[in-house]
N, C-alpha and C. Protein backbone atom coordinates (compact mmCIF):
# COMPACT_ATOMS: atom_id res chain seq x y z
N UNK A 1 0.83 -1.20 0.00
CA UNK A 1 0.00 0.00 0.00
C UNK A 1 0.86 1.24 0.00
N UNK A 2 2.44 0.99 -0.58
CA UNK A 2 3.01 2.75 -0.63
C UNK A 2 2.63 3.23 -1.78
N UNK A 3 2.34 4.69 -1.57
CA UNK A 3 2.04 5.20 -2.13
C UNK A 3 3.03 6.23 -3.02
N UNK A 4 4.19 5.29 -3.40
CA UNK A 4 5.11 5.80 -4.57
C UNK A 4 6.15 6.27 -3.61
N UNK A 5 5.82 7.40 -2.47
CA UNK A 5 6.89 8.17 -2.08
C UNK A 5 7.84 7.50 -0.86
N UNK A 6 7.50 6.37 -0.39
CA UNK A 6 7.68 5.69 0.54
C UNK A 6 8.05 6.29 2.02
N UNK A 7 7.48 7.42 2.01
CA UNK A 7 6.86 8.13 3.53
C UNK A 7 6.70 7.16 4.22
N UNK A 8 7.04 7.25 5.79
CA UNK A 8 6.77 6.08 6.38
C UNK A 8 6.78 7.19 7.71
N UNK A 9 5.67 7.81 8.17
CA UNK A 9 5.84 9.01 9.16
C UNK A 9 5.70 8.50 10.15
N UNK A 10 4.85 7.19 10.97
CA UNK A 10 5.14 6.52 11.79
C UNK A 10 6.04 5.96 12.32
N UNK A 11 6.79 5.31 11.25
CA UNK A 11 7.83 4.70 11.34
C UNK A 11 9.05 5.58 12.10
N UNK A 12 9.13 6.83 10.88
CA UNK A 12 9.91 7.89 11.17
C UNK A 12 9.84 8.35 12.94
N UNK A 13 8.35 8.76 13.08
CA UNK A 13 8.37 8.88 15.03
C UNK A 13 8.94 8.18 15.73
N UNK A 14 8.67 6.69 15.40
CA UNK A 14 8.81 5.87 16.44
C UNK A 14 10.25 5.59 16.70
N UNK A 15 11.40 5.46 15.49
CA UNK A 15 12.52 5.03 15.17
C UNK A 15 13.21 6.15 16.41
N UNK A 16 12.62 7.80 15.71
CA UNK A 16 13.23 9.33 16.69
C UNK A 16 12.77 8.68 18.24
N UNK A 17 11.70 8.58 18.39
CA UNK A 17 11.45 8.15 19.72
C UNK A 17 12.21 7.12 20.19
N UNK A 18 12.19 6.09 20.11
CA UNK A 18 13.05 4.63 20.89
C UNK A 18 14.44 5.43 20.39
N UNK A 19 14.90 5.69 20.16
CA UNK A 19 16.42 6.51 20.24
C UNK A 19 16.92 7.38 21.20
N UNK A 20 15.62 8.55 21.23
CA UNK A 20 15.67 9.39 22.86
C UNK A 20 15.52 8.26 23.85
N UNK A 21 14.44 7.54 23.85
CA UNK A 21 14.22 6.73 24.84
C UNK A 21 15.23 6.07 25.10
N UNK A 22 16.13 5.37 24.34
CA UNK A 22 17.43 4.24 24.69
C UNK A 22 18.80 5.21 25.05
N UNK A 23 18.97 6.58 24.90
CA UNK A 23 19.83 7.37 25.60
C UNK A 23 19.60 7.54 26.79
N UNK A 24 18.11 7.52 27.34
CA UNK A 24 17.79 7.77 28.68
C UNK A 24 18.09 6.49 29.81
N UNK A 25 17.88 5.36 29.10
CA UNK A 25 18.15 4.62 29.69
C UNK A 25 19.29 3.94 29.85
N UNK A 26 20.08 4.27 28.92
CA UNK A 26 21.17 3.91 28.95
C UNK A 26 22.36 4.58 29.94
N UNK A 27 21.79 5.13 30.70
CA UNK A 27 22.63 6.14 31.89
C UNK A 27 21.93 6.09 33.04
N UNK A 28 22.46 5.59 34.51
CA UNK A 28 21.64 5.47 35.37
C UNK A 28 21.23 6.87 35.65
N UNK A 29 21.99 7.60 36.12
CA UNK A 29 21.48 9.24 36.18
C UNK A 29 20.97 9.95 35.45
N UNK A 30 20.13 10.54 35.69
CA UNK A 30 19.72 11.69 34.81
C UNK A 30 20.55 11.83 33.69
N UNK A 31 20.67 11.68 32.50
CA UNK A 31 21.44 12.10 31.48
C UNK A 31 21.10 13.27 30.87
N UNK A 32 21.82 14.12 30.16
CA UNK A 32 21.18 15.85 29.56
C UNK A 32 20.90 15.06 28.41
N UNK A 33 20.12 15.69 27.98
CA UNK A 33 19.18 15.55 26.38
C UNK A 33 19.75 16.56 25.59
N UNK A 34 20.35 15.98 24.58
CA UNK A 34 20.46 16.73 23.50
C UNK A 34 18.57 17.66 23.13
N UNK A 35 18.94 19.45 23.28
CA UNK A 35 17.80 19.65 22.22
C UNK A 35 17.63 19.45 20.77
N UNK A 36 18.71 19.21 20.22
CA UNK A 36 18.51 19.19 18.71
C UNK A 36 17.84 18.03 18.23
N UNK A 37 18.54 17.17 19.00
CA UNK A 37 17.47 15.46 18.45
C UNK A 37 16.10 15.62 19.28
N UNK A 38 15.83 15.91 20.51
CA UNK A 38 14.54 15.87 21.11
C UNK A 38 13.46 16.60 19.92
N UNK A 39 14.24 18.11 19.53
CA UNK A 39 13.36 18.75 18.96
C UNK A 39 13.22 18.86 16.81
N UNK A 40 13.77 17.75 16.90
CA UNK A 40 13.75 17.19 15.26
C UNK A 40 12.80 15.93 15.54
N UNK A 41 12.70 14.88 17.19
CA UNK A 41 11.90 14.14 16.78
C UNK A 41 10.33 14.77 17.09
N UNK A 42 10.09 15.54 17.61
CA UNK A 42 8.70 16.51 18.07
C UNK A 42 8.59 16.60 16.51
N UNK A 43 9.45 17.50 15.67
CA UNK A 43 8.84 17.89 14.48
C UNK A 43 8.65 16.96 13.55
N UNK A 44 8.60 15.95 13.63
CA UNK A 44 8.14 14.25 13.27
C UNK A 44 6.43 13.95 13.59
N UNK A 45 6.33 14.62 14.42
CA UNK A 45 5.06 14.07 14.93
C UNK A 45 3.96 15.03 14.21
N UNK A 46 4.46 16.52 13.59
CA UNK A 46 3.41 17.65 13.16
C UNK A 46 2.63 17.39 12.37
N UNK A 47 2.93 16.29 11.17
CA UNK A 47 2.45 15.83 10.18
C UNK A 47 1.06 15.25 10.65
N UNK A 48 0.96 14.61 11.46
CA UNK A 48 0.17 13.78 12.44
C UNK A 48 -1.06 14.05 13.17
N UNK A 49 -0.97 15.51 13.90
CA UNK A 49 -1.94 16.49 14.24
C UNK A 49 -2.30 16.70 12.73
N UNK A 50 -1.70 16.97 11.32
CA UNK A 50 -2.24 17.06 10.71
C UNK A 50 -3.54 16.68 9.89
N UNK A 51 -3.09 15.36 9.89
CA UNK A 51 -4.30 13.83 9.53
C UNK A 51 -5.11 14.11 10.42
N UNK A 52 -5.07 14.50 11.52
CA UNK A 52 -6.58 14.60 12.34
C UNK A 52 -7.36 15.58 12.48
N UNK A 53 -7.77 16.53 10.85
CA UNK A 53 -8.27 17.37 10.54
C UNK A 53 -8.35 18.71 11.74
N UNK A 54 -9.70 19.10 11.32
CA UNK A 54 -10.32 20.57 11.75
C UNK A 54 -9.90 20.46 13.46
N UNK A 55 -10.37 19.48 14.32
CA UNK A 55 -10.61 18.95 15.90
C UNK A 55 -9.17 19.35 16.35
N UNK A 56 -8.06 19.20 15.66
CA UNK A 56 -7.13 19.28 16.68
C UNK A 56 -6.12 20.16 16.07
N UNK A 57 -6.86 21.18 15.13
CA UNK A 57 -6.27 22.75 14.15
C UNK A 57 -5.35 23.03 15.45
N UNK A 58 -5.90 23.45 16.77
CA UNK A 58 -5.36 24.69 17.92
C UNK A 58 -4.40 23.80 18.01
N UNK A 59 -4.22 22.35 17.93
CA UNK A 59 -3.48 21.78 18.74
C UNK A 59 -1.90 21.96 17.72
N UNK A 60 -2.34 21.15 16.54
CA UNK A 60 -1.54 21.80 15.46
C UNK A 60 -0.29 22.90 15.47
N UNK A 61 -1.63 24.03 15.27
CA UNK A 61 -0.79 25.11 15.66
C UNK A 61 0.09 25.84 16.62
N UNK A 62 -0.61 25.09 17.48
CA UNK A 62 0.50 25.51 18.75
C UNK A 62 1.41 25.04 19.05
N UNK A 63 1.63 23.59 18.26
CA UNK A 63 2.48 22.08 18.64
C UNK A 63 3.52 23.05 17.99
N UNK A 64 3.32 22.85 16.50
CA UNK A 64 3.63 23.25 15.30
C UNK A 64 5.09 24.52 15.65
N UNK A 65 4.53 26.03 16.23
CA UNK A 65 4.86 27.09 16.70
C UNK A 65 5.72 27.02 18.05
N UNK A 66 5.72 25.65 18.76
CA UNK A 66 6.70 25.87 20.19
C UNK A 66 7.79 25.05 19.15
N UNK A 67 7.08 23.91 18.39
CA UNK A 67 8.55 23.22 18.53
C UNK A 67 9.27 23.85 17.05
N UNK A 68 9.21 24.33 16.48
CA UNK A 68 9.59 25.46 15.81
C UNK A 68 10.66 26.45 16.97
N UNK A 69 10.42 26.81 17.95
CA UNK A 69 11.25 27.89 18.51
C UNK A 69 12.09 26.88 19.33
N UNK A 70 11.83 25.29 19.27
CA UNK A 70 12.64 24.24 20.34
C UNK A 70 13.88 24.12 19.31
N UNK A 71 13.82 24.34 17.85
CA UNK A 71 14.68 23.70 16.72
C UNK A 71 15.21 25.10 16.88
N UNK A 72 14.72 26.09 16.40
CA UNK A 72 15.83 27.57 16.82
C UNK A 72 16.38 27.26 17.55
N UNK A 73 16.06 27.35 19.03
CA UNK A 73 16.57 27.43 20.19
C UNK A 73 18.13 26.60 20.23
N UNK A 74 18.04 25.27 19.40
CA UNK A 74 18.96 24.46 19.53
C UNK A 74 20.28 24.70 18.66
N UNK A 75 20.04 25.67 17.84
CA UNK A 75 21.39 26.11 17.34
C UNK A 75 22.59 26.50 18.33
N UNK A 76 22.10 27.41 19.40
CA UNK A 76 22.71 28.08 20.29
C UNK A 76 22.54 27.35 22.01
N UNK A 77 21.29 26.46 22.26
CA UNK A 77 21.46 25.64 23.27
C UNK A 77 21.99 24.47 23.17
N UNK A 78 22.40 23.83 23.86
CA UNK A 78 22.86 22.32 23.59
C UNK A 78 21.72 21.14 24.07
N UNK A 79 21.61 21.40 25.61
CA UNK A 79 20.75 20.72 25.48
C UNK A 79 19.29 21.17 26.64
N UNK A 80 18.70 20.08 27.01
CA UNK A 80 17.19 20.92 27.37
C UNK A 80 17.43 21.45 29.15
N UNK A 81 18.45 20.57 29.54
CA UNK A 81 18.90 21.19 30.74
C UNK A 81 19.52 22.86 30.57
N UNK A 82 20.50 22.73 29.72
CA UNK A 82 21.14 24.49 30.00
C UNK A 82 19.95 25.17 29.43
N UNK A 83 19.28 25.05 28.53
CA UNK A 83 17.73 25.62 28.19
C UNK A 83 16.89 26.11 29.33
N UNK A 84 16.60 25.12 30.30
CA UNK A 84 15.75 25.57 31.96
C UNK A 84 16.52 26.36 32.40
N UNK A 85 17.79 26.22 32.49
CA UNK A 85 18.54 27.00 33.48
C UNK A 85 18.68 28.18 33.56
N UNK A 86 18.58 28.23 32.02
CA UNK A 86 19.26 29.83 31.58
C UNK A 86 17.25 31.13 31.44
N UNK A 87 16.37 29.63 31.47
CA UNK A 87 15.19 30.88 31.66
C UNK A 87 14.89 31.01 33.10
N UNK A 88 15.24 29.71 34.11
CA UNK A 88 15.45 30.06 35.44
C UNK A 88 16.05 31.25 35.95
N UNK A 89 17.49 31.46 35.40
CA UNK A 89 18.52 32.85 35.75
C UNK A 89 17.68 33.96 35.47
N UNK A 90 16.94 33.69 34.21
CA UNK A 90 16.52 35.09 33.90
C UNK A 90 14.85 34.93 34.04
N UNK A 91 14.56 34.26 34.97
CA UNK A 91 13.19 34.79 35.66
C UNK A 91 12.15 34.53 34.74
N UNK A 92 12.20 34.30 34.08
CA UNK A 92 10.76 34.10 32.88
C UNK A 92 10.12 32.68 32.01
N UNK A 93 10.67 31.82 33.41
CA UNK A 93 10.43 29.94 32.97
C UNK A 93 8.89 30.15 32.42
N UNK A 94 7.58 30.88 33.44
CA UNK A 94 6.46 31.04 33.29
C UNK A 94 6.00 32.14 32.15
N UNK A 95 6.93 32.67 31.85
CA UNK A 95 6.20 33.78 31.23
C UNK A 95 5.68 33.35 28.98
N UNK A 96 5.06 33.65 28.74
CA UNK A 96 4.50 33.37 27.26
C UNK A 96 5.62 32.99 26.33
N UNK A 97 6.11 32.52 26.11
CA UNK A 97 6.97 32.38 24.67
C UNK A 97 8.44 31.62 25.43
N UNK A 98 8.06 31.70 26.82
CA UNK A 98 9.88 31.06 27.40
C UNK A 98 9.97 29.55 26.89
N UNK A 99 11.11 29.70 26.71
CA UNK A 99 11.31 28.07 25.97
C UNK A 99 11.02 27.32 26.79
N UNK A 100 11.16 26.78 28.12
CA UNK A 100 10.72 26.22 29.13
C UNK A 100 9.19 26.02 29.18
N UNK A 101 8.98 27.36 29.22
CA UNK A 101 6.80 26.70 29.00
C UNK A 101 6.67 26.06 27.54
N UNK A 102 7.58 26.49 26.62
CA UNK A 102 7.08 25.37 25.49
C UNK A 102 7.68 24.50 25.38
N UNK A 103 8.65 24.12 26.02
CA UNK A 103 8.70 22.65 26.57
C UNK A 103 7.79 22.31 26.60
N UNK A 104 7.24 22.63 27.75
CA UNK A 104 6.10 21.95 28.84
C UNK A 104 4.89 21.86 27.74
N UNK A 105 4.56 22.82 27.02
CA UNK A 105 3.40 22.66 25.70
C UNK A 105 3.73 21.38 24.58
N UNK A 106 4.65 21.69 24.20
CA UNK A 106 5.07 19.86 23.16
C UNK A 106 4.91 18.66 23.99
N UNK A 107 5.44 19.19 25.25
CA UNK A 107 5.39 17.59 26.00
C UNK A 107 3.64 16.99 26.31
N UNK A 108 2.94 17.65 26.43
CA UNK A 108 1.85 17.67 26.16
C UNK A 108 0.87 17.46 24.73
N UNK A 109 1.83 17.88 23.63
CA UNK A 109 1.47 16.97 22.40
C UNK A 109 1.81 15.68 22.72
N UNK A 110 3.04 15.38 22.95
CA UNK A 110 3.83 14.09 22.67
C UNK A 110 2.69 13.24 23.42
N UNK A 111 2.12 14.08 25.01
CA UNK A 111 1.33 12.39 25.67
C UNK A 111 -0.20 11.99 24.89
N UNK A 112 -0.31 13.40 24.45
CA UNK A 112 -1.64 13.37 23.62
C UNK A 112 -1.61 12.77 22.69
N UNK A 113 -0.70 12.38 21.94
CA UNK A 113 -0.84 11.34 20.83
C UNK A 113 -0.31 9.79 21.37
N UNK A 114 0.13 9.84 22.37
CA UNK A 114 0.61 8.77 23.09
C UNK A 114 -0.66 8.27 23.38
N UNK A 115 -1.78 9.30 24.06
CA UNK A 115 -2.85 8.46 24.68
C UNK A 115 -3.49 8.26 23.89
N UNK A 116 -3.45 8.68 22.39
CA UNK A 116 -4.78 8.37 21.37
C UNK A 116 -4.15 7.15 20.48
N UNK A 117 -2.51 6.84 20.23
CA UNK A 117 -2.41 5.43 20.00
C UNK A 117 -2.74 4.57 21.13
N UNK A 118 -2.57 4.68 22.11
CA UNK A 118 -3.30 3.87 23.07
C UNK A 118 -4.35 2.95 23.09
N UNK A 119 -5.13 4.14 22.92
CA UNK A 119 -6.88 4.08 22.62
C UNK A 119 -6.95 3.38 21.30
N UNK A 120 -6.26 3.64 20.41
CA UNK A 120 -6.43 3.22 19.01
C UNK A 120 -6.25 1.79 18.95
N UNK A 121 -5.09 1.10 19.86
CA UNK A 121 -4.10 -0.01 20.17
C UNK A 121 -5.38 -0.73 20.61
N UNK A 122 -6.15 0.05 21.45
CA UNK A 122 -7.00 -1.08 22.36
C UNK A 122 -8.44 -0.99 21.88
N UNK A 123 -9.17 -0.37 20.89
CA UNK A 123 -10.46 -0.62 19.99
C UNK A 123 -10.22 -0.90 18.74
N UNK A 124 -11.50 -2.07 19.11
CA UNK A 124 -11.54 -2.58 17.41
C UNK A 124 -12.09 -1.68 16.51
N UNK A 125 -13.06 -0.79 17.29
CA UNK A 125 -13.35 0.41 16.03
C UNK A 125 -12.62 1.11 15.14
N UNK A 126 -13.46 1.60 13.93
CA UNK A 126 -12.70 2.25 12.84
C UNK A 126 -12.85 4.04 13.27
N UNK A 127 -13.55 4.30 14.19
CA UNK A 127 -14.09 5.41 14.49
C UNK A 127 -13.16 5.37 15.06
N UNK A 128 -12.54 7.20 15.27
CA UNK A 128 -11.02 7.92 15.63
C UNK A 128 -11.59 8.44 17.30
N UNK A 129 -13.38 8.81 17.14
CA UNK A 129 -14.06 9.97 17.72
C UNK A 129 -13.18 9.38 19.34
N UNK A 130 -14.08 8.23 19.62
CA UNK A 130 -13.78 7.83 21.14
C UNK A 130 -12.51 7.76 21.77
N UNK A 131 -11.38 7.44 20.77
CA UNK A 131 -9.76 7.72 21.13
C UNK A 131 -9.86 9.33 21.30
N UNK A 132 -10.02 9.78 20.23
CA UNK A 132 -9.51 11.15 19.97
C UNK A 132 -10.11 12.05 21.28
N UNK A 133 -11.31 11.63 21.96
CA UNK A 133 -12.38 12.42 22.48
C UNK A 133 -11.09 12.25 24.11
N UNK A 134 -11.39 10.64 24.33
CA UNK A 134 -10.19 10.39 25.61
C UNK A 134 -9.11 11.05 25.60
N UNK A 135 -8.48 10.88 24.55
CA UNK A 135 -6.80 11.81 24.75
C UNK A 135 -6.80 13.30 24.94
N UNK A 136 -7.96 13.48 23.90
CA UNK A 136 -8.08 15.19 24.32
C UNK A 136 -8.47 15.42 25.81
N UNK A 137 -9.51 14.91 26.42
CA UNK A 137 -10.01 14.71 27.87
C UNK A 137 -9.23 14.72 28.61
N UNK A 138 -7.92 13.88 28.35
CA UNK A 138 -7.19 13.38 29.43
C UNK A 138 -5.89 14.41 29.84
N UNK A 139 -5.08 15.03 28.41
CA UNK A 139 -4.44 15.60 28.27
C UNK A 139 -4.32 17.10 28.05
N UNK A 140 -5.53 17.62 27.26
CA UNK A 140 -5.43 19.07 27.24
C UNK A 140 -6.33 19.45 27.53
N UNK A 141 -7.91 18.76 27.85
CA UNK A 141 -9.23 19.78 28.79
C UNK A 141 -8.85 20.65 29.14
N UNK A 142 -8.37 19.85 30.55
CA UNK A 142 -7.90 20.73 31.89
C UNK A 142 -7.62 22.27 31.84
N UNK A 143 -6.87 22.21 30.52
CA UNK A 143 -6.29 23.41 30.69
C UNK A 143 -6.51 24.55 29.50
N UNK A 144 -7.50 23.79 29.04
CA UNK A 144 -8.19 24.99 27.94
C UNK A 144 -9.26 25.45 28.74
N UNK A 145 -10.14 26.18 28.39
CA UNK A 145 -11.01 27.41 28.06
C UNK A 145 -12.52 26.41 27.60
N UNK A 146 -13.65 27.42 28.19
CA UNK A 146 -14.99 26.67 27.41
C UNK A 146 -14.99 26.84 25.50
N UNK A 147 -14.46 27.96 25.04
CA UNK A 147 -14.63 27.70 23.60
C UNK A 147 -13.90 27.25 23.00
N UNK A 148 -12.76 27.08 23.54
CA UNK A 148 -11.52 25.72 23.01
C UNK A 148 -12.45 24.09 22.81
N UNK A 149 -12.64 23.95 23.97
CA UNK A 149 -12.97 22.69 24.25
C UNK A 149 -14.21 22.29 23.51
N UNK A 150 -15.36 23.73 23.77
CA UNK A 150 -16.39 23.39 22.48
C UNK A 150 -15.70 23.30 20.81
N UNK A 151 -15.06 24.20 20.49
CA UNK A 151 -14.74 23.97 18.98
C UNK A 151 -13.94 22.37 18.85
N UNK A 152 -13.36 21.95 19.80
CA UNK A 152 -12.74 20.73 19.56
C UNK A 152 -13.86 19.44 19.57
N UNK A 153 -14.78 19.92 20.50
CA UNK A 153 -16.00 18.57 20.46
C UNK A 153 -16.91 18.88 19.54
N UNK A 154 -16.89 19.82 18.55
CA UNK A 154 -17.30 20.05 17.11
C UNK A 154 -17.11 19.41 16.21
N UNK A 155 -15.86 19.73 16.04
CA UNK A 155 -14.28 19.64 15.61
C UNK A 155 -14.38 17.70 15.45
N UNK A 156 -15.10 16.82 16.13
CA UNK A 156 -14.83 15.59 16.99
C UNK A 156 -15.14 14.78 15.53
N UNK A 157 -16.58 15.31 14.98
CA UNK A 157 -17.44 14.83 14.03
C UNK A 157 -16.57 15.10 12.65
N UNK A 158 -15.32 15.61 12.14
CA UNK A 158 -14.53 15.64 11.17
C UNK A 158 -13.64 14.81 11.17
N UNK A 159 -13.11 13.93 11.96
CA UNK A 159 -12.28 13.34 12.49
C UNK A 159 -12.45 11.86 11.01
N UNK A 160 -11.03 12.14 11.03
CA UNK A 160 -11.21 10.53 9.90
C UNK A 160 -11.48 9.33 10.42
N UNK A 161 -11.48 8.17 9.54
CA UNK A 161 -11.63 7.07 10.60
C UNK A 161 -10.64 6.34 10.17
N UNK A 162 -10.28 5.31 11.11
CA UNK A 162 -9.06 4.70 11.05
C UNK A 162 -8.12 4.75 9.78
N UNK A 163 -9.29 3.61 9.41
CA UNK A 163 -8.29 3.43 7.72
C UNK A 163 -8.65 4.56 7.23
N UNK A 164 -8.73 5.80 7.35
CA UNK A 164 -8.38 6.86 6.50
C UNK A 164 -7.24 7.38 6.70
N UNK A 165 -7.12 7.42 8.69
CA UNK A 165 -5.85 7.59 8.90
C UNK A 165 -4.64 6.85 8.68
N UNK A 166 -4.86 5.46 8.52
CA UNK A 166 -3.75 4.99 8.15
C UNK A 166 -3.36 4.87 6.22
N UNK A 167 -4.56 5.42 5.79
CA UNK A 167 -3.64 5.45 4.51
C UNK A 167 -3.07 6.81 4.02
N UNK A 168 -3.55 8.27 5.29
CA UNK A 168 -2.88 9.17 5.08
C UNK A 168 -1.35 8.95 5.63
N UNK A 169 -1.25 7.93 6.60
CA UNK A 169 -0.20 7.77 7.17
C UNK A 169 0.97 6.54 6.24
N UNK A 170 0.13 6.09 5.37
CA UNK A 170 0.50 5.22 4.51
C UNK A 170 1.07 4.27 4.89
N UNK A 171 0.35 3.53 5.98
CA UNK A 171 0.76 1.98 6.31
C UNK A 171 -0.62 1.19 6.15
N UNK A 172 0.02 0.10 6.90
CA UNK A 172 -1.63 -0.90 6.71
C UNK A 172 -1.60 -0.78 8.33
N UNK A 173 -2.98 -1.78 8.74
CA UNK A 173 -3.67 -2.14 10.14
C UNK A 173 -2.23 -2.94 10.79
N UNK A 174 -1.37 -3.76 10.65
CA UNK A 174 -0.35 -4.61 10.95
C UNK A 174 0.96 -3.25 11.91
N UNK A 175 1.85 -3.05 10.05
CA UNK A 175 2.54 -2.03 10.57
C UNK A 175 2.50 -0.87 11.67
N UNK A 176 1.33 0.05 11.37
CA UNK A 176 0.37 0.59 12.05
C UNK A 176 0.38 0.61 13.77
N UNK A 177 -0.03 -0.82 13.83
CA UNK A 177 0.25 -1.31 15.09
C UNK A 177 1.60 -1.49 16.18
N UNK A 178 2.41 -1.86 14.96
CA UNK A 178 3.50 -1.74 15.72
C UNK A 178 4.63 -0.57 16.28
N UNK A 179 4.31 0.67 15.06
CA UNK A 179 5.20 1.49 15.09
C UNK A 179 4.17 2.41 16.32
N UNK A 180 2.69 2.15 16.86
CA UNK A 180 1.76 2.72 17.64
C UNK A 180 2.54 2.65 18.71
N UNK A 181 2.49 1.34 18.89
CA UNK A 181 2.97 0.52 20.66
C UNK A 181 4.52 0.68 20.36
N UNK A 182 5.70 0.93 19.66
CA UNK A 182 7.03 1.49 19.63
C UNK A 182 6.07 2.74 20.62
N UNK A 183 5.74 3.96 20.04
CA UNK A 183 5.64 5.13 19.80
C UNK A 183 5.00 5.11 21.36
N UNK A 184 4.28 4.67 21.84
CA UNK A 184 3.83 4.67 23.22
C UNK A 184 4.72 4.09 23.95
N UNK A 185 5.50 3.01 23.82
CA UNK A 185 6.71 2.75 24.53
C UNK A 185 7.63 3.54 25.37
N UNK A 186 8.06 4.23 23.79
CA UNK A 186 9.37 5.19 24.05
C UNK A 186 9.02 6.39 24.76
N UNK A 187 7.91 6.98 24.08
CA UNK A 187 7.41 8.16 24.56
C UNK A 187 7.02 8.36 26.26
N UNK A 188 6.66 7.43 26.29
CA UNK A 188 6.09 6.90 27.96
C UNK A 188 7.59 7.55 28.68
N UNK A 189 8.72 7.00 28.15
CA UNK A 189 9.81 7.17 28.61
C UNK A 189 10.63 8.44 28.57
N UNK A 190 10.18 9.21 27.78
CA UNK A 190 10.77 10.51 27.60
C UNK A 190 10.08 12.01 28.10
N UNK A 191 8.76 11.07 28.45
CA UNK A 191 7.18 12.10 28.89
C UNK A 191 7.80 12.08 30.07
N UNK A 192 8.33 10.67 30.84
CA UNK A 192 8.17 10.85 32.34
C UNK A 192 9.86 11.42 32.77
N UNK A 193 10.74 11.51 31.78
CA UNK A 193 11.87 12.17 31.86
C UNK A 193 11.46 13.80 31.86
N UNK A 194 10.81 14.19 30.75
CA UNK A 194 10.52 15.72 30.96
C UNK A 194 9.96 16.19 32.30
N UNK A 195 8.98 15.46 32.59
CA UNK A 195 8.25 15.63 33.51
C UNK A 195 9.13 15.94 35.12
N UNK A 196 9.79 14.70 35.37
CA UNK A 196 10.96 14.77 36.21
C UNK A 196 11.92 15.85 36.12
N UNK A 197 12.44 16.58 35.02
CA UNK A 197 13.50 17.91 34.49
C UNK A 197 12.39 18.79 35.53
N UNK A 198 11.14 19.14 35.47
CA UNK A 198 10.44 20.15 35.68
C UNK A 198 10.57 19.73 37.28
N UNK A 199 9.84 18.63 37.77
CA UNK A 199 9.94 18.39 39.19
C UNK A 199 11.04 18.94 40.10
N UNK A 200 12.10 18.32 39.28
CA UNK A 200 13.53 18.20 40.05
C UNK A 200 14.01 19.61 40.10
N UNK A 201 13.46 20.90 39.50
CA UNK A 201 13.46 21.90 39.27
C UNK A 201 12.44 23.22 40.53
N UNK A 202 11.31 21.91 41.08
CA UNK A 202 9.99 22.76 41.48
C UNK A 202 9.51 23.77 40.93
N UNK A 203 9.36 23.31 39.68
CA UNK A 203 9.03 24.53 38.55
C UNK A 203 7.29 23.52 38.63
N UNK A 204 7.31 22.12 38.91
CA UNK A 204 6.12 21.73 38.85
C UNK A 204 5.35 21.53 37.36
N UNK A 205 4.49 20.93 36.98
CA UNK A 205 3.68 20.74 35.44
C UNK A 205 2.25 20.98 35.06
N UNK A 206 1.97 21.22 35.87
CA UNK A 206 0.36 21.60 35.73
C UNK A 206 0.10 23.41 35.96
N UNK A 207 0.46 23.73 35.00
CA UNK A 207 0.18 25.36 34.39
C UNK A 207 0.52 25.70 33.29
């Protein structure tokens, strides 16, 4: 089922992902993260919000726009530790546009598609709605707004269905599967590494 160009954008995530993931583990301590690979495999995943039409546009765009300033950023940072540090020194971890809060915004794509292969992994349905509806629920409600959340449960009823998504993604039901559960694997592992950078910081994750 390729479709000439042999795109393989799943593939592509999952490969970036289990790579961060096997640096992390491969060091009992905390190891620093390169930003340049963290934020080349984020921009792996944009394509992705794409396939899931109108419902997850905001998400898109915002994914789209931090990790965009994570790939700048990395010319001149090295990695995501001297990145915190240096918006720590200068007081503005919280403030709109600090690389640090868009950290914290991608990492929040990354679990959001984590939880909707999940969902995907574990129904036999061809319908996207009930994954898509959970991951959004689980991961970005909280912290949107009433007309966010309405345009997205609008938004719900555009949503492709499976095999639409997988032949925009251009695999079959098999492949599909596997590069899903890679992609939830690794990610699991690099979500709860970010997460920990912020802790170990008391900068905290829920804002």
């Amino acid at each position: 089922m390729d479709s000439g160009t042999g795109d393989k954008p799943l593939r592509k995530i999952s490969e970036a992902f289990n790579a961060i993931a096997n640096t992390i583990n491969s060091q009992h301590q905390q190891p620093d993260l390169e930003l340049a690979s963290f934020s080349r495999a984020c921009s792996l995943v944009s394509p992705l919000f794409r396939c899931l039409g109108i419902a997850f546009k905001f998400a898109e765009m915002d994914y789209v726009a931090k990790v965009n300033d994570l790939c700048e950023t990395s010319v001149s940072i090295l990695t995501l530790q001297s990145m915190m540090a240096k918006d720590i020194e200068n007081n503005c971890v919280r403030k709109p546009g600090s690389h640090t809060r868009n950290l914290l915004r991608v990492k929040r794509g990354l679990d959001m598609v984590r939880v909707l292969f999940e969902q995907i992994l574990a129904s036999e349905d061809n319908s996207l709605k009930n994954p898509a509806s959970k991951a959004y629920g689980q991961v970005f409600s909280p912290y949107h707004g009433w007309a966010i959340r309405k345009a997205v449960a609008a938004g719900m009823y555009a949503l492709p269905t499976k095999q639409q998504l997988l032949q925009k993604l251009n695999e079959d039901e098999v492949s599909a599967r596997t590069e899903m559960q890679n992609y939830v694997t690794a990610s699991a592992i690099v979500i709860m590494y970010i997460d920990k950078l912020f802790q170990s910081r008391n900068l905290g994750i829920d804002w």
